[in-house]
PDB file of N, CA and C in Angstrom:
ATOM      1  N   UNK A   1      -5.351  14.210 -22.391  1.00  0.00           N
ATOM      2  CA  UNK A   1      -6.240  13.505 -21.484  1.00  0.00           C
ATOM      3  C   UNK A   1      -6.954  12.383 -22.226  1.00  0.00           C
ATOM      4  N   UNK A   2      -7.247  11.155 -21.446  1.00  0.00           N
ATOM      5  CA  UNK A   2      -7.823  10.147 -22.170  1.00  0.00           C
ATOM      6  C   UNK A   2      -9.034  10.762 -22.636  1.00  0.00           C
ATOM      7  N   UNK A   3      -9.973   9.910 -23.166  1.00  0.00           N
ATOM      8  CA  UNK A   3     -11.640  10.013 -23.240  1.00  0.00           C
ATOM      9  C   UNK A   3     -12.614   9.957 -22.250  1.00  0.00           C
ATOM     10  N   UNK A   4     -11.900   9.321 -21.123  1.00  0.00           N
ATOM     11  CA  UNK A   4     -12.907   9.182 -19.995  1.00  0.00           C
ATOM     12  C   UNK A   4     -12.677  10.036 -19.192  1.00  0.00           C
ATOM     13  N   UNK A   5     -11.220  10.178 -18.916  1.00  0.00           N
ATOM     14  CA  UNK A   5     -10.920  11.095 -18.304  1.00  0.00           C
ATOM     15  C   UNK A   5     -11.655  13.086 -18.686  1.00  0.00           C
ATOM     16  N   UNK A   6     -11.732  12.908 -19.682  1.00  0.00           N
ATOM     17  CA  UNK A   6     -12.176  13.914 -20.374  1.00  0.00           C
ATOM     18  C   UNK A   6     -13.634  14.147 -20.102  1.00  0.00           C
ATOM     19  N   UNK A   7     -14.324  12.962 -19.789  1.00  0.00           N
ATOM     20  CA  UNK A   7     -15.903  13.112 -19.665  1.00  0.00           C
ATOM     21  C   UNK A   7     -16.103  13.177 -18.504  1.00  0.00           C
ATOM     22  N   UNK A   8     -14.871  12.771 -17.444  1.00  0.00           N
ATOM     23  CA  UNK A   8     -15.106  12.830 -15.970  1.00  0.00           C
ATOM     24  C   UNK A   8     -15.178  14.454 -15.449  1.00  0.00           C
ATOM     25  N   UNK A   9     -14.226  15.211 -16.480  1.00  0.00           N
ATOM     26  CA  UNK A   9     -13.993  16.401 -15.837  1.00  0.00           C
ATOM     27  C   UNK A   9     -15.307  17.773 -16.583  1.00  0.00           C
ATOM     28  N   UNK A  10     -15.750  16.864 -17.570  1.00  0.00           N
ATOM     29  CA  UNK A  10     -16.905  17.831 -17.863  1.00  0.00           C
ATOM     30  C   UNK A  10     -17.970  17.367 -17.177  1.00  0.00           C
ATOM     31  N   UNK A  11     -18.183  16.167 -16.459  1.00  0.00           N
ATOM     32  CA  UNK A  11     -19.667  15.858 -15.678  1.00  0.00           C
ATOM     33  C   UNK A  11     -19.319  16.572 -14.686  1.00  0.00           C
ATOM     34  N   UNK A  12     -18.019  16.643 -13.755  1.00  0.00           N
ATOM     35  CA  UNK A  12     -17.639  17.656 -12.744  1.00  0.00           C
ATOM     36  C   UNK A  12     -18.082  19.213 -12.822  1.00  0.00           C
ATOM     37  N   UNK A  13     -17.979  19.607 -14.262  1.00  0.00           N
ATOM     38  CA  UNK A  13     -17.979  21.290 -14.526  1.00  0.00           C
ATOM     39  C   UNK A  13     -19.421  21.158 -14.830  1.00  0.00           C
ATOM     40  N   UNK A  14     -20.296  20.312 -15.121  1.00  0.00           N
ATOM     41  CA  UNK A  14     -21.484  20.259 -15.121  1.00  0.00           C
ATOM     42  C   UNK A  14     -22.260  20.543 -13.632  1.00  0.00           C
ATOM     43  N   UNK A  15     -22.258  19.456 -12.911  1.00  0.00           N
ATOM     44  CA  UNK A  15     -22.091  19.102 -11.532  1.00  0.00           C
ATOM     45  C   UNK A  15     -22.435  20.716 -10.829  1.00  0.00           C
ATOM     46  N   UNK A  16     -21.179  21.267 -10.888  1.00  0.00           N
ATOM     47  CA  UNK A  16     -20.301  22.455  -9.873  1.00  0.00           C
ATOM     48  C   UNK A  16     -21.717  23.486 -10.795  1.00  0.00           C
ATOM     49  N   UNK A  17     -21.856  23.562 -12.032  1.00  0.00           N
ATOM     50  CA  UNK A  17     -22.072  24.679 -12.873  1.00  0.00           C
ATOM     51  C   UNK A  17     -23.407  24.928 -12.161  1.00  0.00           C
ATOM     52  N   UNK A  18     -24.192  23.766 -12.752  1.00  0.00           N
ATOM     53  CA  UNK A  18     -25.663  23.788 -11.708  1.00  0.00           C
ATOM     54  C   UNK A  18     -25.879  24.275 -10.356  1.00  0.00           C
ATOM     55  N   UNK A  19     -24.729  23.283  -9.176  1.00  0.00           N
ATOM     56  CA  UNK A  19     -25.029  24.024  -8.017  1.00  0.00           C
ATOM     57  C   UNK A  19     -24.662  25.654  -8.265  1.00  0.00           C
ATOM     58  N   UNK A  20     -23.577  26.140  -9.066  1.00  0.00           N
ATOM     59  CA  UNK A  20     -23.432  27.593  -8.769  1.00  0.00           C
ATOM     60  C   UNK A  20     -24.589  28.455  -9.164  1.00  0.00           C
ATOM     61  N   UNK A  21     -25.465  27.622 -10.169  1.00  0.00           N
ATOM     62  CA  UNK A  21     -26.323  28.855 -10.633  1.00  0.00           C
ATOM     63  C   UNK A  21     -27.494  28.379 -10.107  1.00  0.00           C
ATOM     64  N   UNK A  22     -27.775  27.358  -9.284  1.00  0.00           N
ATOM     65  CA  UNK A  22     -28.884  27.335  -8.516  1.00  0.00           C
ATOM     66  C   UNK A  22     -28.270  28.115  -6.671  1.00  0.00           C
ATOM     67  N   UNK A  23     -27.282  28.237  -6.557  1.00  0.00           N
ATOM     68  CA  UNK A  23     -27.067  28.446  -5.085  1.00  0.00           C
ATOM     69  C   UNK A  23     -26.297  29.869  -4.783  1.00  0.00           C
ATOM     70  N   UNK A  24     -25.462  30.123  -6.430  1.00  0.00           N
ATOM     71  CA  UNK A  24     -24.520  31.315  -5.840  1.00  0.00           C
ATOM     72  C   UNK A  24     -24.463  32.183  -6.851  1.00  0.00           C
ATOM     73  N   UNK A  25     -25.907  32.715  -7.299  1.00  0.00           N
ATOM     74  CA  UNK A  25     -26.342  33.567  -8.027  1.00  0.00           C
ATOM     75  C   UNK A  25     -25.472  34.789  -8.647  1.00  0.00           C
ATOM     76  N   UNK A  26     -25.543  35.385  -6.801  1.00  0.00           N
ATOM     77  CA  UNK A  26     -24.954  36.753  -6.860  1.00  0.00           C
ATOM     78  C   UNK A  26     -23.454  36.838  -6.929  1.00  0.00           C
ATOM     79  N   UNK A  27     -22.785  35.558  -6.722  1.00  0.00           N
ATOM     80  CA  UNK A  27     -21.384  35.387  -6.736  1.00  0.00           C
ATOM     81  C   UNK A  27     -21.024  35.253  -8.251  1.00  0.00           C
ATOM     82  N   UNK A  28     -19.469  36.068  -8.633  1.00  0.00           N
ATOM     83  CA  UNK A  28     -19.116  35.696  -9.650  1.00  0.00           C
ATOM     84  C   UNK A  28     -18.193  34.375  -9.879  1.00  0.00           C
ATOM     85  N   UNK A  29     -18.472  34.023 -10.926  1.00  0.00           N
ATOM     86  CA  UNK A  29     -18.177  32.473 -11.556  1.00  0.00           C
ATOM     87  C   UNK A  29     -16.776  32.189 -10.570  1.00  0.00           C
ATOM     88  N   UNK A  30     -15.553  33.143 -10.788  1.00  0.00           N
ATOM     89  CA  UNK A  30     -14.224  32.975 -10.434  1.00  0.00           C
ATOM     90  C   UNK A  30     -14.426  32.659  -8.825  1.00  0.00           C
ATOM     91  N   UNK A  31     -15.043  33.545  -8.339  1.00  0.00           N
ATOM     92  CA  UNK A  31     -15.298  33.640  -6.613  1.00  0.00           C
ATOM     93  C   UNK A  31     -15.793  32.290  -6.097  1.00  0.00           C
ATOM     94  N   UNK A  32     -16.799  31.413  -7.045  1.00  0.00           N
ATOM     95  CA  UNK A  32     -17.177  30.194  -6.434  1.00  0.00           C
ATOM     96  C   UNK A  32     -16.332  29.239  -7.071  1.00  0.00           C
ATOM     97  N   UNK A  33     -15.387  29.511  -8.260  1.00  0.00           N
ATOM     98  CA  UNK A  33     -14.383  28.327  -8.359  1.00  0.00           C
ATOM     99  C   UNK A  33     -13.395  28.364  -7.040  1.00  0.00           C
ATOM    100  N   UNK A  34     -12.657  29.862  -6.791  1.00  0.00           N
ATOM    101  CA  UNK A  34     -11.829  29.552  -5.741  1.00  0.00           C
ATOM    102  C   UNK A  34     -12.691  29.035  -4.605  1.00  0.00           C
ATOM    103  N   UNK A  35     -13.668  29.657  -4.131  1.00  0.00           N
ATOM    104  CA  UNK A  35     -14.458  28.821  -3.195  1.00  0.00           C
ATOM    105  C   UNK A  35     -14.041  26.983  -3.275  1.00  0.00           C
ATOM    106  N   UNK A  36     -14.840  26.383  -4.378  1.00  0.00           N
ATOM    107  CA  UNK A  36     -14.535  25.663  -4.093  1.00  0.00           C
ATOM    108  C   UNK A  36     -13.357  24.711  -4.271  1.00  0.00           C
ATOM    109  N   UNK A  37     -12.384  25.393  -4.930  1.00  0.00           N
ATOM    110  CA  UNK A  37     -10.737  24.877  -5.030  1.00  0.00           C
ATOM    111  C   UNK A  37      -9.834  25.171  -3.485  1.00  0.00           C
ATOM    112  N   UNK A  38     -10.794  25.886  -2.739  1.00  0.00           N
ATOM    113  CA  UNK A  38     -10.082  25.895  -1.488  1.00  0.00           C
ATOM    114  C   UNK A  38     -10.720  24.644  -0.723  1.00  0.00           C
ATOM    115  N   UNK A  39     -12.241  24.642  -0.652  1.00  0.00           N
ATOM    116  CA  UNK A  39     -12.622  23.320   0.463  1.00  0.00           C
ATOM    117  C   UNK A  39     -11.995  21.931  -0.206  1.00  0.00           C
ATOM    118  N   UNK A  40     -11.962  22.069  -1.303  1.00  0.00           N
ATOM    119  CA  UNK A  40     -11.564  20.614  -2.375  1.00  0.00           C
ATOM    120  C   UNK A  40     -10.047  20.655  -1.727  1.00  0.00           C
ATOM    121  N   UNK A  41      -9.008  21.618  -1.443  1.00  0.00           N
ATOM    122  CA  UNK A  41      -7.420  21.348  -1.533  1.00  0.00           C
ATOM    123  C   UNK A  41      -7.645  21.222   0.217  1.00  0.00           C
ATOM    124  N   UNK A  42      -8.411  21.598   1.117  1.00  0.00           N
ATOM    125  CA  UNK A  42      -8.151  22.077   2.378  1.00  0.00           C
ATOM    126  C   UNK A  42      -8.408  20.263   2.680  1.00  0.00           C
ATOM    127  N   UNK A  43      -9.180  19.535   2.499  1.00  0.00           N
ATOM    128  CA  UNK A  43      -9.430  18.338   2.450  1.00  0.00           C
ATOM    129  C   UNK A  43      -8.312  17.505   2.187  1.00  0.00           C
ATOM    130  N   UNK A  44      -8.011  17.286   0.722  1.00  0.00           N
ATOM    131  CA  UNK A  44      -6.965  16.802   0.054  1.00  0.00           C
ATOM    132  C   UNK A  44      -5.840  17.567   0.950  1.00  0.00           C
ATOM    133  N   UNK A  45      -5.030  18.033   1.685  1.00  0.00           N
ATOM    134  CA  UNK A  45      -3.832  18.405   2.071  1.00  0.00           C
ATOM    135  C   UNK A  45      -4.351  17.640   3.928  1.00  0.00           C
ATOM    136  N   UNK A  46      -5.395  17.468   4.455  1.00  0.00           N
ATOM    137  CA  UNK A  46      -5.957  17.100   5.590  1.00  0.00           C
ATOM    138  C   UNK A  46      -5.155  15.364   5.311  1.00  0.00           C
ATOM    139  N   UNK A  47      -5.544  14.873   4.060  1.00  0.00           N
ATOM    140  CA  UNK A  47      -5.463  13.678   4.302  1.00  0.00           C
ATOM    141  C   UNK A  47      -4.161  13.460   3.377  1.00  0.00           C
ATOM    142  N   UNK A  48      -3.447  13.932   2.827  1.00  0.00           N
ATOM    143  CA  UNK A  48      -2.315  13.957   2.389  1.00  0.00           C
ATOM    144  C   UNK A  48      -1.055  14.355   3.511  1.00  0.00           C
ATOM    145  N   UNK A  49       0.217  13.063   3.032  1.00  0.00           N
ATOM    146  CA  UNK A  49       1.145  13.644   3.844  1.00  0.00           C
ATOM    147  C   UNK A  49       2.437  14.526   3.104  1.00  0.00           C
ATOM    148  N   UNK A  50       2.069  14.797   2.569  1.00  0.00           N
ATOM    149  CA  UNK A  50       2.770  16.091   1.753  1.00  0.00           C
ATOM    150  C   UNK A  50       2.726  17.188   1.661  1.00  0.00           C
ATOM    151  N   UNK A  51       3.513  18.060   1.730  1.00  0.00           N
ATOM    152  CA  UNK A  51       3.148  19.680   1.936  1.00  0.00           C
ATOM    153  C   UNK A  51       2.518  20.272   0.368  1.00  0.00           C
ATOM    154  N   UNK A  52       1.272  21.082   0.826  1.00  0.00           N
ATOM    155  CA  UNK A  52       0.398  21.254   0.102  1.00  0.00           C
ATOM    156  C   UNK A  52       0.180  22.719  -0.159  1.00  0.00           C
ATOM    157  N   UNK A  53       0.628  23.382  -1.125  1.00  0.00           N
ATOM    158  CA  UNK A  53      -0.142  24.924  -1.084  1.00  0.00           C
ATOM    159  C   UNK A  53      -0.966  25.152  -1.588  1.00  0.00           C
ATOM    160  N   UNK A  54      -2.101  24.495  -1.649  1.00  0.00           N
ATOM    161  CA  UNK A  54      -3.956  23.866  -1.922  1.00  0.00           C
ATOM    162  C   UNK A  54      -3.953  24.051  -3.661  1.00  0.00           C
ATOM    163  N   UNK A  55      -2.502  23.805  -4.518  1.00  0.00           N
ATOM    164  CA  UNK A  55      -2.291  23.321  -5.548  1.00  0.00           C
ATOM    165  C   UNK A  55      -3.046  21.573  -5.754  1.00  0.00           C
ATOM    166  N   UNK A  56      -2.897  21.092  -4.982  1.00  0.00           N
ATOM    167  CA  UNK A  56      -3.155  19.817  -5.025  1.00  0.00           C
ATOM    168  C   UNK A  56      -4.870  19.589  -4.759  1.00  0.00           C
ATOM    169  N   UNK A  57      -5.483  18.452  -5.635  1.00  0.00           N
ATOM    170  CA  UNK A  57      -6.572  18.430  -5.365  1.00  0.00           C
ATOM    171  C   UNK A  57      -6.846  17.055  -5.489  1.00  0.00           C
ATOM    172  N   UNK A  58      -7.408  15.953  -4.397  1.00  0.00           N
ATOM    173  CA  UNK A  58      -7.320  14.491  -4.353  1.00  0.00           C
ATOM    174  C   UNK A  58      -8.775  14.301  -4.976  1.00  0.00           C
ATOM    175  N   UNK A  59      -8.673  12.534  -5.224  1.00  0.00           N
ATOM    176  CA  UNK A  59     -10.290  12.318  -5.625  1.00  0.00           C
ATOM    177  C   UNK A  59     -11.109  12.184  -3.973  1.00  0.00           C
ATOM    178  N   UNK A  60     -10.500  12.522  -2.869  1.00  0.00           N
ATOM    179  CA  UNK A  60     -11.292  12.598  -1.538  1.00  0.00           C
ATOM    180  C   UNK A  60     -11.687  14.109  -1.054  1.00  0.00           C
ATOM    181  N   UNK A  61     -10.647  14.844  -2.122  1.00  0.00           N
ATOM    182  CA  UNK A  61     -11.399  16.517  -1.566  1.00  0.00           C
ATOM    183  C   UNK A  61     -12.693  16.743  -2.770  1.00  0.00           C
ATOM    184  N   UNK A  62     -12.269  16.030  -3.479  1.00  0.00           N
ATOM    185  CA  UNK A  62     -13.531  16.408  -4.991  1.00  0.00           C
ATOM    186  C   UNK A  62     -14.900  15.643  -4.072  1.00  0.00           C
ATOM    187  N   UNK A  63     -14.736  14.460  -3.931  1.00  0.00           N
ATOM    188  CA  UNK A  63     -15.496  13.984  -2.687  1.00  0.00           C
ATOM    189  C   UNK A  63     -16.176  14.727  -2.074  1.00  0.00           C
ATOM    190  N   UNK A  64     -15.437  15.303  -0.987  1.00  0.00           N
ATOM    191  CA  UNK A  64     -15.788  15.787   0.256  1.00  0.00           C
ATOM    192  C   UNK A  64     -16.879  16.872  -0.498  1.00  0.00           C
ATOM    193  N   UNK A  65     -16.405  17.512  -1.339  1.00  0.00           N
ATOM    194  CA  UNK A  65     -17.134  19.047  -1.923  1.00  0.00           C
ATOM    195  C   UNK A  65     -18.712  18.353  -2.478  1.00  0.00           C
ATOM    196  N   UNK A  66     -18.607  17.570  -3.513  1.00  0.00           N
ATOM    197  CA  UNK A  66     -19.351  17.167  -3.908  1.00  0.00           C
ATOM    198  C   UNK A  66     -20.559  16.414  -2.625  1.00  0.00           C
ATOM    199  N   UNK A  67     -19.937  15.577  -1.784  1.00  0.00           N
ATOM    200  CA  UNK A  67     -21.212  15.311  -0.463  1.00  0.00           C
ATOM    201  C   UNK A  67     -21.870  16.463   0.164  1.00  0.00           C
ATOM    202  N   UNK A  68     -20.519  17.712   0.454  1.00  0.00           N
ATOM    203  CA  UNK A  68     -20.918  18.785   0.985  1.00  0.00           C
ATOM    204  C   UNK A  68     -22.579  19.699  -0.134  1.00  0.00           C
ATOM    205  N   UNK A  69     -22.365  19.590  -1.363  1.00  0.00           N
ATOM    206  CA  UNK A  69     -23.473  20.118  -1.807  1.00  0.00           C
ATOM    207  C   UNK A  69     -24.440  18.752  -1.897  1.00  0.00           C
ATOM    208  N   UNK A  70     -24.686  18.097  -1.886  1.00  0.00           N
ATOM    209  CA  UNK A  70     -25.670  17.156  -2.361  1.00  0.00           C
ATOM    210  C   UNK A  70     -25.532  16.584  -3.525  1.00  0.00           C
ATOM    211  N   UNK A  71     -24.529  16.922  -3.633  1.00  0.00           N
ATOM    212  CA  UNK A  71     -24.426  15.858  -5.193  1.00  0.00           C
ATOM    213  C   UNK A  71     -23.480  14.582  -5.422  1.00  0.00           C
ATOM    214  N   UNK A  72     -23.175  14.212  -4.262  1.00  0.00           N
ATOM    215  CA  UNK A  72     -22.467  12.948  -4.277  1.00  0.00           C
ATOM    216  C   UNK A  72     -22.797  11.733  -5.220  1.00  0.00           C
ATOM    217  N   UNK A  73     -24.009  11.629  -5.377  1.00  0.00           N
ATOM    218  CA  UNK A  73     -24.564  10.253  -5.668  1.00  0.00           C
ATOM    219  C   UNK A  73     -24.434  10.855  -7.220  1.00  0.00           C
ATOM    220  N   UNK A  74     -24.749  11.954  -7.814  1.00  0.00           N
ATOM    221  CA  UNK A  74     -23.935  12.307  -9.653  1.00  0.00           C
ATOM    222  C   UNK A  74     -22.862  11.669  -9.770  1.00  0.00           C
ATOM    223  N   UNK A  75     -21.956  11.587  -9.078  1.00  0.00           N
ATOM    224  CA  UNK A  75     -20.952  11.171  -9.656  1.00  0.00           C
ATOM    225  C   UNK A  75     -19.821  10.243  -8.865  1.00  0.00           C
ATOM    226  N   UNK A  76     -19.643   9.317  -9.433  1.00  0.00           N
ATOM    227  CA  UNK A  76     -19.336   8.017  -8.846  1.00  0.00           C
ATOM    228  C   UNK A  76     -17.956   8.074  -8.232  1.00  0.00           C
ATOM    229  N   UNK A  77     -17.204   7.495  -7.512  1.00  0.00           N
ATOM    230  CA  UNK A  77     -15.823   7.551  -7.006  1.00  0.00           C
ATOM    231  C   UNK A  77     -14.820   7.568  -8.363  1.00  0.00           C
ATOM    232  N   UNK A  78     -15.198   6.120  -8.862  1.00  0.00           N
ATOM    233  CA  UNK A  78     -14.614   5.478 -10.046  1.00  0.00           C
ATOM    234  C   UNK A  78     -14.444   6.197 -11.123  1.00  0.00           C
ATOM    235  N   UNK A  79     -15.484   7.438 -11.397  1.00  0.00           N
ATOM    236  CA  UNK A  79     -15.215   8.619 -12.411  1.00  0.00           C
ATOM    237  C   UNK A  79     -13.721   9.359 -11.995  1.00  0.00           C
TER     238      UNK A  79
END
């Protein structure tokens, strides 16, 4: 992975880490990744025309998840 690329995906695990431990206490870590690797692929396969077995994850489902908690404005499209 490049360098930026690399810093994009730890401001993401940053991002996600916070909302989980401010919002989903009692949930374990794994339970709110699939959580949100399902709304992130259910999105991304919505606007994709390719068959999807929610393997796939677009920069519009990372999107969507990220508006859905309030944290859109952390992190930029362009990341």
């Amino acid at each position: 992975l490049s360098m930026s690329c690399e810093q994009s995906i730890n401001k993401l695990n940053e991002i996600l880490e916070e909302y989980r431990a401010n919002n989903y206490r009692q949930t374990f870590p794994k339970r709110f990744q699939k959580d949100i690797i399902k709304a992130a692929s259910k999105i991304s396969s919505n606007n994709s025309s390719a068959q999807s077995d929610g393997a796939i994850i677009s920069a519009e489902g990372i999107e969507h998840v990220l508006n859905n908690i309030s944290a859109g404005h952390k992190m930029p499209r362009s990341e």
